[in-house]
Structures are given as structure tokens and as C-alpha cells.
N, C-alpha and C. Protein backbone atom coordinates (compact mmCIF):
# COMPACT_ATOMS: atom_id res chain seq x y z
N UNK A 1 40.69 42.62 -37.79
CA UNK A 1 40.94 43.73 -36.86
C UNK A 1 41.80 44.76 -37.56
N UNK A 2 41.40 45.99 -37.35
CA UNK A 2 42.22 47.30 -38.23
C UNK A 2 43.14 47.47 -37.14
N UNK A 3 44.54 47.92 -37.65
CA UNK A 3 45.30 48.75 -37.27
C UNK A 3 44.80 50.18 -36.26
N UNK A 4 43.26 50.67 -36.77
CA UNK A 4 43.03 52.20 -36.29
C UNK A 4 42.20 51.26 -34.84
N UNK A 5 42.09 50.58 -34.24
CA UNK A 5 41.52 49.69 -32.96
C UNK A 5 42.09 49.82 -32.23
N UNK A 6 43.72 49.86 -32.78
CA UNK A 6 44.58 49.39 -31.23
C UNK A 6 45.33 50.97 -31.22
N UNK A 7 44.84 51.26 -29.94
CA UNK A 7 45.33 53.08 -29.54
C UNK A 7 46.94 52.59 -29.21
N UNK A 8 47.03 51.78 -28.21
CA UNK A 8 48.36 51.13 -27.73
C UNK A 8 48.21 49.97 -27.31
N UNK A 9 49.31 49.84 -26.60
CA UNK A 9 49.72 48.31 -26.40
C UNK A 9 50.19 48.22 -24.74
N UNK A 10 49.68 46.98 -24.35
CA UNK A 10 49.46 46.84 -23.18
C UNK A 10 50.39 46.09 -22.44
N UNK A 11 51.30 45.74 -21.53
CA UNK A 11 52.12 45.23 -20.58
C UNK A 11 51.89 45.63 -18.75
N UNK A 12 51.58 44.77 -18.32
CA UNK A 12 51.07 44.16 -17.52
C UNK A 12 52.22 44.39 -16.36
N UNK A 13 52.50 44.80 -15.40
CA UNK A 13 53.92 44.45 -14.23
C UNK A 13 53.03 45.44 -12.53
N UNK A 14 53.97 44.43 -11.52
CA UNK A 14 53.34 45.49 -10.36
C UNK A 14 54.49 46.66 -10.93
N UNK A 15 53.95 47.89 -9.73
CA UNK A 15 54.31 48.95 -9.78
C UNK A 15 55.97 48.82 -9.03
N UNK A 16 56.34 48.34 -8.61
CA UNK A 16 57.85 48.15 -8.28
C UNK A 16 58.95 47.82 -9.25
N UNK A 17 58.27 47.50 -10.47
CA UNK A 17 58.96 47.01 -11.36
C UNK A 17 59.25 47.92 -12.53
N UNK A 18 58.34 49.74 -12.23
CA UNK A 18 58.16 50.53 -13.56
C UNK A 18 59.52 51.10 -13.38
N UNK A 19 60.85 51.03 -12.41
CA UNK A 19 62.07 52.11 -12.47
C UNK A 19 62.69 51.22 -13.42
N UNK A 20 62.84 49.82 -13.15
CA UNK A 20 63.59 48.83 -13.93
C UNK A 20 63.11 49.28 -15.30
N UNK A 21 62.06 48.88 -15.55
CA UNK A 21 61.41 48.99 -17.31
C UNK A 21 62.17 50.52 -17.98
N UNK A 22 61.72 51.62 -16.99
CA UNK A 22 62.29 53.08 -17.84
C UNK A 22 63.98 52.92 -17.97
N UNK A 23 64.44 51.99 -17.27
CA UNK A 23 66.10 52.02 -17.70
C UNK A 23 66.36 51.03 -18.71
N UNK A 24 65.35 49.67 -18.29
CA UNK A 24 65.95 48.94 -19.28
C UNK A 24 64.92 48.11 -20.35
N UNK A 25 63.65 48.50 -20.12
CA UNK A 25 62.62 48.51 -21.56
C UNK A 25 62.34 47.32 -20.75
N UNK A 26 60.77 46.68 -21.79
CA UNK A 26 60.52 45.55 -21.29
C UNK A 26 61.09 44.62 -22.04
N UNK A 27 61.72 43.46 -21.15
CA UNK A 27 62.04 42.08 -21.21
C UNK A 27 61.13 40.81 -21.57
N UNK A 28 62.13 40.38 -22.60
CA UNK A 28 61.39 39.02 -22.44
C UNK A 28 61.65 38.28 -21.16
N UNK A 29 60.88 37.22 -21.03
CA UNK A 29 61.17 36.38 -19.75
C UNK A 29 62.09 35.88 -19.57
N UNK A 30 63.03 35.24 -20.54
CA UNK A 30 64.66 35.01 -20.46
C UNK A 30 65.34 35.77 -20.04
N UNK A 31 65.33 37.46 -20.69
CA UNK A 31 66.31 38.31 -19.91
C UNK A 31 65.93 38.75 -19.02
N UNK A 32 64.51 39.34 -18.15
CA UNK A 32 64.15 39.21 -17.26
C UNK A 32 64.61 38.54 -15.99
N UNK A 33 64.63 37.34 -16.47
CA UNK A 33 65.86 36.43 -15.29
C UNK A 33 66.56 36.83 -15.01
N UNK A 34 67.48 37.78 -15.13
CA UNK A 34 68.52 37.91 -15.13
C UNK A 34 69.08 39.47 -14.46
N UNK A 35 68.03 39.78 -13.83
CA UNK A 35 67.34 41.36 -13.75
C UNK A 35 66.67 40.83 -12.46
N UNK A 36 66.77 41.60 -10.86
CA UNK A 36 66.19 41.62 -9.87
C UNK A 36 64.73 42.31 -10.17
N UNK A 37 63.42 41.43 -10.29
CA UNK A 37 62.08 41.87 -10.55
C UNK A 37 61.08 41.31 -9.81
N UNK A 38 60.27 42.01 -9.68
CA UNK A 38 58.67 40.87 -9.26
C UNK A 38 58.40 40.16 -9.98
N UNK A 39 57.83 39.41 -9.99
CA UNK A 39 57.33 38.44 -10.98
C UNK A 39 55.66 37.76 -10.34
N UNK A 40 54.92 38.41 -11.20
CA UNK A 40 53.78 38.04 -10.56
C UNK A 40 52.52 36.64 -11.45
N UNK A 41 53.77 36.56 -12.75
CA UNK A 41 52.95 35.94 -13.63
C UNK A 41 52.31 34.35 -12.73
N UNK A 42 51.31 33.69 -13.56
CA UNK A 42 51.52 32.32 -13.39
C UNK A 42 52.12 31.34 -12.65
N UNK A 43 52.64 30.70 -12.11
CA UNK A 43 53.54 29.56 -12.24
C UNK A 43 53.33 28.23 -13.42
N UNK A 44 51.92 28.18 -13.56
CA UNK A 44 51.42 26.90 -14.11
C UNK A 44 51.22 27.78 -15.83
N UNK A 45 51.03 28.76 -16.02
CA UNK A 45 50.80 29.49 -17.38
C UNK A 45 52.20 29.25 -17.78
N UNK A 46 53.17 29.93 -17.28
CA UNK A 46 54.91 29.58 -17.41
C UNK A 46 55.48 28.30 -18.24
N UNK A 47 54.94 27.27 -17.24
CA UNK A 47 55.27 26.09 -17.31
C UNK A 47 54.31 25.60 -18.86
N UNK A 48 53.54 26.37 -19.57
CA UNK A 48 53.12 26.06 -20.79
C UNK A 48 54.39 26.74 -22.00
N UNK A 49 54.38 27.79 -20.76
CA UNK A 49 54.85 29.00 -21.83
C UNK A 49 56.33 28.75 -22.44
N UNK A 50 57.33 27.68 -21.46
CA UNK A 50 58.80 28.00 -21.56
C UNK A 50 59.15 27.14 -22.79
N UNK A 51 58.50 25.91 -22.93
CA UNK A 51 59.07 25.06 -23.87
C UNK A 51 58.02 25.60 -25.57
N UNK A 52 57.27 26.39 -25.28
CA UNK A 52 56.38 26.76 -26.64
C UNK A 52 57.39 27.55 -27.29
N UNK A 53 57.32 26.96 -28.68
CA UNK A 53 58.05 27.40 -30.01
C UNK A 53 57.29 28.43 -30.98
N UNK A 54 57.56 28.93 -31.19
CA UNK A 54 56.87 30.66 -31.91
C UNK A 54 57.14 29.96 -33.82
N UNK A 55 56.26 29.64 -34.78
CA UNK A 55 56.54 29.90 -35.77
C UNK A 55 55.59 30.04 -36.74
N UNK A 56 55.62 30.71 -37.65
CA UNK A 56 55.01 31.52 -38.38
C UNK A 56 56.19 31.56 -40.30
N UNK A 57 54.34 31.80 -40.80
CA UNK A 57 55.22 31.85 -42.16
C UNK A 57 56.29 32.45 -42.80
N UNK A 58 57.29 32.12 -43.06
CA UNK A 58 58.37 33.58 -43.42
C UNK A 58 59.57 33.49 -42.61
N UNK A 59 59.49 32.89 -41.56
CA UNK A 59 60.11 33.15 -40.55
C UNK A 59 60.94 31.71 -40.89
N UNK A 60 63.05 32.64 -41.03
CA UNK A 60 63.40 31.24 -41.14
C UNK A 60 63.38 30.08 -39.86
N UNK A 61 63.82 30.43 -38.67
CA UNK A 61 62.98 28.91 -37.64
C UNK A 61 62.36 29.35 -36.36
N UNK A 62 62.12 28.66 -35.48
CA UNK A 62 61.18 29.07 -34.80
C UNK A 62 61.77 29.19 -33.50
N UNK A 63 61.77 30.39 -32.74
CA UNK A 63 62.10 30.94 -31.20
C UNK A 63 61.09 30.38 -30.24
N UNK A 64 61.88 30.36 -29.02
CA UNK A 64 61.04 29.87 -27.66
C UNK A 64 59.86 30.89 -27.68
N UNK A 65 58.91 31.01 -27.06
CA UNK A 65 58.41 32.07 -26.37
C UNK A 65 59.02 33.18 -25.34
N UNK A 66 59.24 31.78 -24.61
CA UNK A 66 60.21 32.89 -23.69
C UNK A 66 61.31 34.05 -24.04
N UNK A 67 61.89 34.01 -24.90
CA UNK A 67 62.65 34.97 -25.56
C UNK A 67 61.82 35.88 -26.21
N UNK A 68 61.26 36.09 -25.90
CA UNK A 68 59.93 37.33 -26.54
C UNK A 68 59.64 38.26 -25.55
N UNK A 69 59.37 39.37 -25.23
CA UNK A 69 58.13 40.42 -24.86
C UNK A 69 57.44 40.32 -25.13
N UNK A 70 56.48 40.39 -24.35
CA UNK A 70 55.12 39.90 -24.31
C UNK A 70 54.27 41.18 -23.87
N UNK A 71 53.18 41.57 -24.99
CA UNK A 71 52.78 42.53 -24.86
C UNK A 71 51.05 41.93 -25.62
N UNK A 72 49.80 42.65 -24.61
CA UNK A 72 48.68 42.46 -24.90
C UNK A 72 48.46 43.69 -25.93
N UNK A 73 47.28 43.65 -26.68
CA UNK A 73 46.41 44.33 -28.04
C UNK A 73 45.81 45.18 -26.96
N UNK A 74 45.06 44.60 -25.92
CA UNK A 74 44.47 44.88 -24.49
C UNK A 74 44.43 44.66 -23.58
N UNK A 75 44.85 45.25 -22.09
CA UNK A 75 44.91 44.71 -21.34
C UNK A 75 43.94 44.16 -20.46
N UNK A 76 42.60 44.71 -20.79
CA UNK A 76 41.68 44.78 -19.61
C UNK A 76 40.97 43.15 -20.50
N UNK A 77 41.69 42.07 -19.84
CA UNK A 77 41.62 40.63 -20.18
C UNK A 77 41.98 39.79 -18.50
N UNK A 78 41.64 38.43 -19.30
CA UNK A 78 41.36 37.80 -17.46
C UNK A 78 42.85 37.70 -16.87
N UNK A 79 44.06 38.02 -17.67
CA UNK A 79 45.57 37.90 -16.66
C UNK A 79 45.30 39.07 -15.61
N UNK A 80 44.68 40.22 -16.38
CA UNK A 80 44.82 41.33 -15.18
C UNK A 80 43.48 41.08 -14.31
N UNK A 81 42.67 40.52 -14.22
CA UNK A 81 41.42 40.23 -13.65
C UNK A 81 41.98 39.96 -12.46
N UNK A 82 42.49 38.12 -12.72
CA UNK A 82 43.42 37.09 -11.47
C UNK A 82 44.19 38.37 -11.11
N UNK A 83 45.09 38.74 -11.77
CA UNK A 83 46.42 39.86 -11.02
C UNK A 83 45.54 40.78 -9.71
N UNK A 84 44.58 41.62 -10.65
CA UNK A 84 43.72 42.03 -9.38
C UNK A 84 43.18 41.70 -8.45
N UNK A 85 42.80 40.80 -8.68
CA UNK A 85 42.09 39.63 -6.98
C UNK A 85 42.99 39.20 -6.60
N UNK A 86 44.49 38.98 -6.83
CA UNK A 86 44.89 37.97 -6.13
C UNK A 86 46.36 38.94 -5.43
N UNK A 87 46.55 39.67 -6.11
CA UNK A 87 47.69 40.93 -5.69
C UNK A 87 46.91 42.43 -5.02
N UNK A 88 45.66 42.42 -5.83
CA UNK A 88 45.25 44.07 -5.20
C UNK A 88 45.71 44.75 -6.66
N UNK A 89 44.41 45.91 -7.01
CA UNK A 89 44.60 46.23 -8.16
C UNK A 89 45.50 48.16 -7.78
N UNK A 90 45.04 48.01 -6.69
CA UNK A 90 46.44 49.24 -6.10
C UNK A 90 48.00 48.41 -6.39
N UNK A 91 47.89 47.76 -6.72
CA UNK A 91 49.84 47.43 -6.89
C UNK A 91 50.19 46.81 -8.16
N UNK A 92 49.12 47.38 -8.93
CA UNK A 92 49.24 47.04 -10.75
C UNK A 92 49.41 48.42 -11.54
N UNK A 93 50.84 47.78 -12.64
CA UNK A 93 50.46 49.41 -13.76
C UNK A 93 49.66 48.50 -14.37
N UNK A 94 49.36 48.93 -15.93
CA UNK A 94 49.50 49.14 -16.96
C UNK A 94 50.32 49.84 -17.85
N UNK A 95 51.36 49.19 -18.34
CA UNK A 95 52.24 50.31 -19.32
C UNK A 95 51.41 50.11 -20.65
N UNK A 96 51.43 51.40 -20.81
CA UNK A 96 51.28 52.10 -22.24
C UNK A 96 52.55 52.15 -23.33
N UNK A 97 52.43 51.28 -24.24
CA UNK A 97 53.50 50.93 -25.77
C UNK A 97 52.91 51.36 -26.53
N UNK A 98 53.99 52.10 -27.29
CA UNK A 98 53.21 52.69 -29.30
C UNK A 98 53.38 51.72 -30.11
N UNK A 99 52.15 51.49 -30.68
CA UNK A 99 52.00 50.91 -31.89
C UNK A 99 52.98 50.40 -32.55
N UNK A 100 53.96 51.90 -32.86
CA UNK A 100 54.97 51.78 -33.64
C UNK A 100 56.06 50.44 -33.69
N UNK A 101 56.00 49.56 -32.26
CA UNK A 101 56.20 48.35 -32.38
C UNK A 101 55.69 47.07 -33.34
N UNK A 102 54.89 47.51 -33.58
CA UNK A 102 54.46 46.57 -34.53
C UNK A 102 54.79 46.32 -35.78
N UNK A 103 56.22 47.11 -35.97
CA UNK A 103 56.66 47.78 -37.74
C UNK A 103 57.98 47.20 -37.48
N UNK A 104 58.35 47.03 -35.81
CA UNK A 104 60.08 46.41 -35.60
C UNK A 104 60.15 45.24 -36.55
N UNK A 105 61.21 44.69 -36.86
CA UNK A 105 61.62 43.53 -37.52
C UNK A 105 61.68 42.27 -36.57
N UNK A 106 60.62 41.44 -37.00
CA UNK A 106 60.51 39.82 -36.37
C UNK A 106 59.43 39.84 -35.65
N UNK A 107 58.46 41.04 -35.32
CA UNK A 107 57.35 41.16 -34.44
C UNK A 107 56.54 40.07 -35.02
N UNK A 108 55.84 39.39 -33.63
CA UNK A 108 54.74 38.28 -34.15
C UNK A 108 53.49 39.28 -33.57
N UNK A 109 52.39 38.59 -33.53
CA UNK A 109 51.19 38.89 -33.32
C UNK A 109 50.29 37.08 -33.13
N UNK A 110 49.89 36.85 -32.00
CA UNK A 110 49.27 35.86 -32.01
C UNK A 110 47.68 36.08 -31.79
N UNK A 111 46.98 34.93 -32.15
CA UNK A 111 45.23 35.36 -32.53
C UNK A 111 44.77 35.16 -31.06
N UNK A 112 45.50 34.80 -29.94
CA UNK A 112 44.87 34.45 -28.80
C UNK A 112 45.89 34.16 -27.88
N UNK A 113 46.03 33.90 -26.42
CA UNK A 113 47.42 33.43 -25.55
C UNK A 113 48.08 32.79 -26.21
N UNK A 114 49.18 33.28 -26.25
CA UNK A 114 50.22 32.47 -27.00
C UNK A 114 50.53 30.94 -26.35
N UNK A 115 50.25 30.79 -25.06
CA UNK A 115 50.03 29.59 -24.18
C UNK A 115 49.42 28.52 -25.27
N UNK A 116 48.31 29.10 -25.76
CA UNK A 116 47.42 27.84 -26.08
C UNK A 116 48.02 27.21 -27.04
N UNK A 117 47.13 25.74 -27.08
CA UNK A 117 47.49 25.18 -28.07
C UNK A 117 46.99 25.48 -28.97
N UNK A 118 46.01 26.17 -29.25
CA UNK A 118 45.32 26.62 -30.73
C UNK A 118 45.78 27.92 -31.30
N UNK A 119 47.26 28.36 -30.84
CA UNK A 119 46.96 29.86 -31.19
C UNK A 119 47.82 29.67 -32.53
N UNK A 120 47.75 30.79 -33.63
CA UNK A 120 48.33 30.83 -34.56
C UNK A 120 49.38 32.26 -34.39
N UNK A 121 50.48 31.91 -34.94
CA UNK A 121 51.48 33.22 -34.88
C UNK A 121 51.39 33.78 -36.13
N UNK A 122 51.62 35.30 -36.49
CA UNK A 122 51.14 35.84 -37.84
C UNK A 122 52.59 36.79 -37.76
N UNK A 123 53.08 36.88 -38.70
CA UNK A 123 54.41 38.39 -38.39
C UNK A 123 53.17 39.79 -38.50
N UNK A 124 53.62 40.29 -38.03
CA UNK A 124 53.19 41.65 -37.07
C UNK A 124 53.87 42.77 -38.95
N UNK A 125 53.06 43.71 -39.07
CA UNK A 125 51.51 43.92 -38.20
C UNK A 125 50.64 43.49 -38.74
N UNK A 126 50.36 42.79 -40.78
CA UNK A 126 49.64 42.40 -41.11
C UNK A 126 48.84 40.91 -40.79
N UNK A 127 49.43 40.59 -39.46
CA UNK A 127 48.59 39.36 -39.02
C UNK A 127 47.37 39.75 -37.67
N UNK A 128 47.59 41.28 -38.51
CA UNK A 128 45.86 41.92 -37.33
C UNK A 128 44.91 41.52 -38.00
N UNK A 129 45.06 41.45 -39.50
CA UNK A 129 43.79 41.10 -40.32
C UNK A 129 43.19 39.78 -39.89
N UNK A 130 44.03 38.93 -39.19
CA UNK A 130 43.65 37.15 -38.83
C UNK A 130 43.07 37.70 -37.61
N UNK A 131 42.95 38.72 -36.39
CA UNK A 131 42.04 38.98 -35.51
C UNK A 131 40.78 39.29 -35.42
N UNK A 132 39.97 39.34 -34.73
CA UNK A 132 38.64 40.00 -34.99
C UNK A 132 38.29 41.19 -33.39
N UNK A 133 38.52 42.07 -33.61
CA UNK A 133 37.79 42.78 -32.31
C UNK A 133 37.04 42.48 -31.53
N UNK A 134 36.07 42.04 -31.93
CA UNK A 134 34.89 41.55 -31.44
C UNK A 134 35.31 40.71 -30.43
N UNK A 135 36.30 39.84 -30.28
CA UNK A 135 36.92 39.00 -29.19
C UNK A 135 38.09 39.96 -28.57
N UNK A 136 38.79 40.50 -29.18
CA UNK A 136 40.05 41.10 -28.48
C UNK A 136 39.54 42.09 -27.42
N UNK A 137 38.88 43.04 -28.12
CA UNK A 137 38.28 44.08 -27.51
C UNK A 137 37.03 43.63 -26.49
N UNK A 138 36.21 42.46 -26.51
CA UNK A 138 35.48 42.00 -25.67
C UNK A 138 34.92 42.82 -24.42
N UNK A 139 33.89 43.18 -23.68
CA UNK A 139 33.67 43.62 -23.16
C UNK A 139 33.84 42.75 -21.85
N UNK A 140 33.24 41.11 -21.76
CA UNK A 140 33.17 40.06 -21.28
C UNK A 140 33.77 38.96 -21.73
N UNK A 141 33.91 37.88 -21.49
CA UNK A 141 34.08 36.55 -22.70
C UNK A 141 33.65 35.74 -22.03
N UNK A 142 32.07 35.53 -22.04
CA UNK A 142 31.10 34.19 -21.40
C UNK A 142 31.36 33.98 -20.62
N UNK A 143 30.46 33.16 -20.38
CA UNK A 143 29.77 32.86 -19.09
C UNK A 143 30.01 30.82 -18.98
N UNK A 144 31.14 30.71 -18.52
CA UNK A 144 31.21 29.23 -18.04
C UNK A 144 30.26 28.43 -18.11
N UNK A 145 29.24 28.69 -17.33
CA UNK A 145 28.19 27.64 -16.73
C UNK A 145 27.26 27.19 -18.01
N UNK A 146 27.31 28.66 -18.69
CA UNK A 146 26.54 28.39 -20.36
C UNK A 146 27.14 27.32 -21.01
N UNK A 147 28.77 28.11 -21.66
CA UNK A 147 29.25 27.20 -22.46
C UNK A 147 30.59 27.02 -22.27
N UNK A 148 31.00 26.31 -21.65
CA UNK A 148 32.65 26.21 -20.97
C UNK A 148 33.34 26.11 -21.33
N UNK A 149 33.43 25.67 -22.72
CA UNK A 149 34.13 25.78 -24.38
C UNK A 149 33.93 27.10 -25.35
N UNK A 150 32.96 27.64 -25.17
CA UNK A 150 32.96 29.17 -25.58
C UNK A 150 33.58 30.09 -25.12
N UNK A 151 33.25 29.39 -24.02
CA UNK A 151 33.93 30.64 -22.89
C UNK A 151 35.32 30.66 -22.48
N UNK A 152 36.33 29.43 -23.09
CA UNK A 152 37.48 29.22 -22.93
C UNK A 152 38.68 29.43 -24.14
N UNK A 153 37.26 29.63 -25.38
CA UNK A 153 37.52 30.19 -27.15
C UNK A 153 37.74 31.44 -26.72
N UNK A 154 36.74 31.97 -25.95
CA UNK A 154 36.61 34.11 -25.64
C UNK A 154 37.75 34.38 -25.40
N UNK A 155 37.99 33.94 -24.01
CA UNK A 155 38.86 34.44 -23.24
C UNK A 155 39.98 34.19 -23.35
N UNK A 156 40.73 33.10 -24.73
CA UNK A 156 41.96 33.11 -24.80
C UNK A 156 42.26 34.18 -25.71
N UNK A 157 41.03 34.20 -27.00
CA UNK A 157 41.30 35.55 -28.12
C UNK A 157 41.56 36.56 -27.47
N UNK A 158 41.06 36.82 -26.13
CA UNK A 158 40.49 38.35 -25.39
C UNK A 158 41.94 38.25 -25.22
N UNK A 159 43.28 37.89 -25.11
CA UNK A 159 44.08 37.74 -24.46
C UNK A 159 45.36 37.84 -25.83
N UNK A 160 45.13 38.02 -26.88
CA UNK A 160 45.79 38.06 -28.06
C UNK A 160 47.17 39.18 -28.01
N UNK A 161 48.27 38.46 -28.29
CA UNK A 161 49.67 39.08 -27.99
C UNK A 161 49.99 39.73 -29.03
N UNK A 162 50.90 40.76 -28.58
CA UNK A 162 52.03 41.11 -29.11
C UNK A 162 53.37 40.61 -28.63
N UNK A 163 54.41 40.05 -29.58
CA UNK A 163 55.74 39.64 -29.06
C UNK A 163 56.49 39.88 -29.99
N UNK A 164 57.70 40.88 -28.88
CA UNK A 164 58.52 41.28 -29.40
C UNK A 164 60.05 40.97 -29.02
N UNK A 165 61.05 40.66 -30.12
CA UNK A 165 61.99 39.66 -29.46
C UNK A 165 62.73 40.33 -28.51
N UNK A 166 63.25 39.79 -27.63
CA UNK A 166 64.09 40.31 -26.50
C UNK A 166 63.89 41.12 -26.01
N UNK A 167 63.51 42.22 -26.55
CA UNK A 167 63.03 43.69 -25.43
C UNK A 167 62.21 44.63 -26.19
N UNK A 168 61.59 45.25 -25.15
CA UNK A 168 60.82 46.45 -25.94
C UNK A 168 61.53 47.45 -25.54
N UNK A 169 62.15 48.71 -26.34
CA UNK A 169 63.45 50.01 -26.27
C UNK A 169 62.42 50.70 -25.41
N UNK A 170 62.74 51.58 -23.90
CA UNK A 170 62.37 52.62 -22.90
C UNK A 170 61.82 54.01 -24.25
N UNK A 171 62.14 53.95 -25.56
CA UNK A 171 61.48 54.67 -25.84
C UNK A 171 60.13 54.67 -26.79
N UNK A 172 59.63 53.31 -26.62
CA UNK A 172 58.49 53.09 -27.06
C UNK A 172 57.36 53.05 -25.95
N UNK A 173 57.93 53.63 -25.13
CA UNK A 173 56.43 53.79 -23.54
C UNK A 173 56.20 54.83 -23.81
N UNK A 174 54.86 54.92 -23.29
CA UNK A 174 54.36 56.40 -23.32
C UNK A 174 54.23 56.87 -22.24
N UNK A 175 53.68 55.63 -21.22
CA UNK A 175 52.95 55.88 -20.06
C UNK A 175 52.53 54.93 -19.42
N UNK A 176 51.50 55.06 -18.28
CA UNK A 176 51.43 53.59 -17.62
C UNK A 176 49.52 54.27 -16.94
N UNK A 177 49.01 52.98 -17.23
CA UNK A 177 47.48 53.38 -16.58
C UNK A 177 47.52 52.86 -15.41
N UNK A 178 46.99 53.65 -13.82
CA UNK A 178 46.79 52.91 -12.61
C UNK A 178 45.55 52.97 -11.99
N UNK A 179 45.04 52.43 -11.35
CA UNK A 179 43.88 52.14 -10.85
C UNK A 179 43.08 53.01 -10.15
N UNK A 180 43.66 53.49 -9.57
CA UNK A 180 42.89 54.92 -8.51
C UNK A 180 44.31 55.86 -8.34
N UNK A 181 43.96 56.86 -7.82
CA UNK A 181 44.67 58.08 -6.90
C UNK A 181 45.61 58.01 -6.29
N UNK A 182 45.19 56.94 -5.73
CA UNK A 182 46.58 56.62 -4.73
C UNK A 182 47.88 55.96 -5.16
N UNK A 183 47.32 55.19 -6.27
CA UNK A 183 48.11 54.21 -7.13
C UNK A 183 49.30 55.52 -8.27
N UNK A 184 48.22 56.33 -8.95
CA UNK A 184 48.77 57.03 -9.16
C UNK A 184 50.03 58.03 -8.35
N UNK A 185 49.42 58.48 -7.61
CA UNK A 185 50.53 59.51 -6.75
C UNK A 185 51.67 58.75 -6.23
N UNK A 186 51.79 57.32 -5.73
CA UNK A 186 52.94 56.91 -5.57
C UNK A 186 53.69 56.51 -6.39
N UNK A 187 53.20 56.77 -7.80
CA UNK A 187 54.27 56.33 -8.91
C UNK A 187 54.93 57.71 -9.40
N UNK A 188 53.99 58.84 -9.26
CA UNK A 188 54.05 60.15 -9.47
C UNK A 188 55.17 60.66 -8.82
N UNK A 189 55.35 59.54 -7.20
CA UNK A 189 56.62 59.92 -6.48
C UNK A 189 57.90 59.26 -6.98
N UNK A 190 57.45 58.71 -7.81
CA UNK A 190 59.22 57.48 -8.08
C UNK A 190 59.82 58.59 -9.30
N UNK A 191 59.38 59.78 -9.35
CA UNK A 191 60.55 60.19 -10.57
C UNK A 191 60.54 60.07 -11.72
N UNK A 192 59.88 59.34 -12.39
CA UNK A 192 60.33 58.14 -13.74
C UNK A 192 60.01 59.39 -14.66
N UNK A 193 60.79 59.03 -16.24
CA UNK A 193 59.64 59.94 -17.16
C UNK A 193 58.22 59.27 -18.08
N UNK A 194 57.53 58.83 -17.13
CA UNK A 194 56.22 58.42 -17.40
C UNK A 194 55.37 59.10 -17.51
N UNK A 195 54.49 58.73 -17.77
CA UNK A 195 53.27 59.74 -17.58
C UNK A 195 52.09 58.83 -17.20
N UNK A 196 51.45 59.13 -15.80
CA UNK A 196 50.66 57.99 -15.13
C UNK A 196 49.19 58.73 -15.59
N UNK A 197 48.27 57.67 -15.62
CA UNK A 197 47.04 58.36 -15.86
C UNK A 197 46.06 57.46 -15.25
N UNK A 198 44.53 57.53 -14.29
CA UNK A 198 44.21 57.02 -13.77
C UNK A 198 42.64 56.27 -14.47
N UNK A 199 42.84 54.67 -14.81
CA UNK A 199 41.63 54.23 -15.64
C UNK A 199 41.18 53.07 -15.06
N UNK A 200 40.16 53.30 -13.88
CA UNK A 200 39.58 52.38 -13.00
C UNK A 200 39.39 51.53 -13.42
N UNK A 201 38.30 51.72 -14.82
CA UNK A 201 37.67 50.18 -15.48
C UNK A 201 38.53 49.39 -16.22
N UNK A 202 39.86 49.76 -16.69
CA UNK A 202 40.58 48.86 -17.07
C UNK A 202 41.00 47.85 -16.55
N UNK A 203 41.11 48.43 -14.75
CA UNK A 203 41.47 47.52 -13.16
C UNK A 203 39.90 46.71 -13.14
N UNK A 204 39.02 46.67 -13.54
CA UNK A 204 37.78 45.90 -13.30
C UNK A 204 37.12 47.11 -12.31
N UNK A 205 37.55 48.23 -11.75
CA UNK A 205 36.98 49.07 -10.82
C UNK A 205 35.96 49.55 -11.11
């Protein structure tokens, strides 16, 4: 996967949560705690996620996950799918991150959910070359009933992180994508210095 693929970088939160982020960047899930937020992730993804150890070559030892930011290559993958059916895709951003994260010091890059057990951690940014588009960027990722093991290979690549330790700085956002009109204009009312822009099909719309 090239560097010129990924326009930005994707983070996932309902819309109640974008005043917090412009003051205090995104959180890993440790400091997050610690911060009045929604929290719409998982419960059972979590419970993979808290005790998983991050390590990679180079790196003298290895960090929780949880002490990371967690940021998708793309968002339009099956976390925001569930998020949409199960919350309403009117009460989802998308924040928009620059690239330029990917040059911070200690950035990982994993080939697929960092959840899994198969994923490999690469230091950021030359561990895009271990990706392939073709899965990240995915249009779909199979069809279950075909191959339920293919389709469980797709959709974890489709899901390939960025993590960045402890926080991502309020000045690496650009912006935030929302689902329709309406989604837009009530974020349009919170003030923030965002810049909202409206991209249905990213919501599955």
C-alpha cells in the first residue's frame, strides 16, 4: 500500500464527543477514562483489546493497546457499519486526521484490527508497504455464507489501524465527515473549528 492511498485518517466517535476532541485531541482509551465521553465502542472487542501488547521490530518493549489512539487507514469498515445500525448513522462523525501523523515518533501501523490474533504491528509509516489496498480500501469484504474464513481474513484487513501513543494533538484534525444535512448542521451549531462535510456512502447511505 502507497503512502499517495491514504488522503486521511479516520476516527470514529458519536457527535457529542467532537467539543471534547477539539480541546483535547483524540485519546487513547486509557486517557479517555478519565475524560466524561460516550463510549460507543464494543464491550466484547474491549475485552480483547485491554490486555493486547503492541510490539514490533525496533521498538525497545511492548505497550498495551489501550494506551494508544486508535485511528483507521479507512473508515468506511464493519466498526462503523454495527455503529450505524445499532446507534443511527445521524449520531456518527467521522473525524478527518493528516497523514502527517504517521511521521510522529513511536507510530505503529497494524495490517488488520489490532484485536486480532493475527495482526502484525509495523512502526509507521514504512509498515504501509506490509498492507495491500485491495483489502484496506475494500469496497465489501465477502460474503459469509461463501467463505466464513475469507470473509473474517477481509474484514479484519478492511479494518487496519493507525496507533498513536496517548493522543492525537487538536491540530492534526482537519475535519469531520457526517452522514446527511441534518447531521451536519447540528455540528455546524456546536461552534468547533472543524470543518464538517457531508459523505453519505461512507455512513453505508
Amino acid at each position: 500500500m502507497d503512502r499517495a492511498d491514504v488522503a486521511d485518517l479516520h476516527y470514529l466517535t458519536p457527535i457529542e464527543n467532537l467539543a471534547s476532541i477539539c480541546e483535547h485531541g483524540i485519546l487513547s482509551h486509557d486517557l479517555a477514562a478519565k475524560l466524561p465521553h460516550i463510549d460507543v465502542s464494543n464491550p466484547r472487542m474491549q475485552d480483547l483489546r485491554k490486555d493486547k501488547e503492541v510490539a514490533y521490530a525496533g521498538q525497545e518493549r511492548p505497550r498495551k493497546l489501550h494506551s494508544y489512539a486508535n485511528l483507521f487507514l479507512d473508515g468506511r469498515n464493519s466498526m462503523l457499519k454495527d455503529l450505524c445500525f445499532t446507534h443511527g448513522h445521524q449520531k456518527l462523525a467521522v473525524v478527518s486526521v493528516s497523514t502527517d501523523v504517521l511521521d510522529l515518533p513511536a507510530v505503529v501501523i497494524s495490517d488488520q484490527n489490532a484485536a486480532s490474533k493475527y495482526v502484525h504491528f509495523y512502526a509507521a509509516p514504512a509498515g504501509l508497504e506490509h498492507l495491500s489496498s485491495q483489502y484496506v480500501l475494500a469496497r465489501e469484504w465477502g460474503d459469509p455464507t461463501v467463505d466464513q474464513i475469507d470473509y473474517w481474513r477481509r474484514k479484519s484487513r478492511r479494518s487496519a489501524e493507525v496507533l498513536v501513543p496517548d493522543r492525537v494533538d487538536p491540530a492534526y484534525l482537519h475535519g469531520a465527515y457526517m452522514s446527511c444535512d441534518d447531521s451536519c448542521a447540528r455540528c455546524d451549531a456546536l461552534g468547533l473549528s472543524l470543518v464538517f462535510v457531508v459523505d453519505a456512502d461512507l455512513f453505508f447511505q
